[in-house]
Every structure is written in C-alpha cells, then in structure tokens.
Protein backbone atom coordinates (compact mmCIF):
# COMPACT_ATOMS: atom_id res chain seq x y z
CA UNK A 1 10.63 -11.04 -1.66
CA UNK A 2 11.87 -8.05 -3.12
CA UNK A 3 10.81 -4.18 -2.02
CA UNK A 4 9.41 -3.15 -5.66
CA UNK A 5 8.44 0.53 -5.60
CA UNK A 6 6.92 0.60 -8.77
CA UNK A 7 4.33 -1.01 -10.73
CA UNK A 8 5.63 -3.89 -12.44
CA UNK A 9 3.27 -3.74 -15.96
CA UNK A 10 5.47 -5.72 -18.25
CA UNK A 11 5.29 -9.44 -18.58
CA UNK A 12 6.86 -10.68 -15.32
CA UNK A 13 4.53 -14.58 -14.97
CA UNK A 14 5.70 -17.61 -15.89
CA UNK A 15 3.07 -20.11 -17.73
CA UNK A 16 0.83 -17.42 -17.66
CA UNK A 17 -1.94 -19.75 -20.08
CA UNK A 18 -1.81 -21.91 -16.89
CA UNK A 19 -2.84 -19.17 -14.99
CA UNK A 20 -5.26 -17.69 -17.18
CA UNK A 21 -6.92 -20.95 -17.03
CA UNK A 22 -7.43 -21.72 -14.05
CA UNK A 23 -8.66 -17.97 -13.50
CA UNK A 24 -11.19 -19.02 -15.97
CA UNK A 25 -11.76 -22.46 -14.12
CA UNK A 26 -12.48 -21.19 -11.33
CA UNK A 27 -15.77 -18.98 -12.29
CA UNK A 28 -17.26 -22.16 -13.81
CA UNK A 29 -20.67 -22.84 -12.88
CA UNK A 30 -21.16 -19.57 -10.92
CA UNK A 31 -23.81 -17.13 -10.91
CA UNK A 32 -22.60 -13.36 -12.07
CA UNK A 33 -22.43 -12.44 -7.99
CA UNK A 34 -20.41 -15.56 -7.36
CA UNK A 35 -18.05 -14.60 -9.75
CA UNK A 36 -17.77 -10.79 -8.93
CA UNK A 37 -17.31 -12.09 -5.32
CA UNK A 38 -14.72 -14.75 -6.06
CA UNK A 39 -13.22 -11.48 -7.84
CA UNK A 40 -13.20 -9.00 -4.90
CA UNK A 41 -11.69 -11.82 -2.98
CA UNK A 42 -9.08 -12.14 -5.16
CA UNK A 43 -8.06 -8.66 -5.77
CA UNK A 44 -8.06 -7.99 -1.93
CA UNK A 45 -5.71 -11.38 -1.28
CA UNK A 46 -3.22 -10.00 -3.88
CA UNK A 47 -3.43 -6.82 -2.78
CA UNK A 48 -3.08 -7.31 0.96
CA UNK A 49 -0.21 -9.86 -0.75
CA UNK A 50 1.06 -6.43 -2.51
CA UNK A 51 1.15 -4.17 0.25
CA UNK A 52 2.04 -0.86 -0.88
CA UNK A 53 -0.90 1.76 -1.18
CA UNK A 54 1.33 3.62 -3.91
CA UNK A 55 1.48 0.35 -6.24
CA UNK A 56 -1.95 -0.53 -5.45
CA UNK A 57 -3.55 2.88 -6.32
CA UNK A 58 -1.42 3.15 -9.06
CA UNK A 59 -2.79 -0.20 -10.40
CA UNK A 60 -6.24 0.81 -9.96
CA UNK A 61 -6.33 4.12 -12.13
CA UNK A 62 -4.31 1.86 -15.00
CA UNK A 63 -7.05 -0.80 -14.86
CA UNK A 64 -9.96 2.22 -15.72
CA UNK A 65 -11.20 2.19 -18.96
C-alpha cells in the first residue's frame, strides 16, 4: 500500500462499470433507509480503509454541492 498524501481525484479504478454495477446491485430491493445505511457503511469502511483525516476531509468538502 502506498502512503498517498493527497487526494487522488483522477481516474485511478480499473473496470470501473463493474464497480458501478454492483454499487447499483447492491441497493436493489431496499427501502430509502436501507440504502442510506448500506451507504454510511460504506463510506465509513473506505474511509477507516483510507486513514488519513487530511484526505478524508478533503474528500468531503469536494463531494458538497
């Protein structure tokens, strides 16, 4: 694994349509606060996965509106 220090916001995932799909897949058949749970979940696995508070705030205020 490498150290990264900065967020990474070019393309960087291979067969991302695979990934996008089973993203999709995996809200299918749940209620809206199934899927906003299955959500939370997710981001907080990636971004215990993550690890740096820098990278991780940094992400959030690029992912506002």
């Amino acid at each position: 694994m490498t150290n990264q220090q900065t967020l990474m916001t070019k393309p960087n995932m291979p067969d991302h349509d695979d990934i996008y799909e089973a993203l999709i897949d995996a809200h299918d058949g749940l209620s809206l606060q199934q899927s906003m749970k299955l959500n939370a979940k997710l981001i907080l696995l990636l971004a215990n996965h993550i690890g740096c508070k820098d990278i991780l705030l940094e992400a959030v205020e690029q992912a506002k509106p």
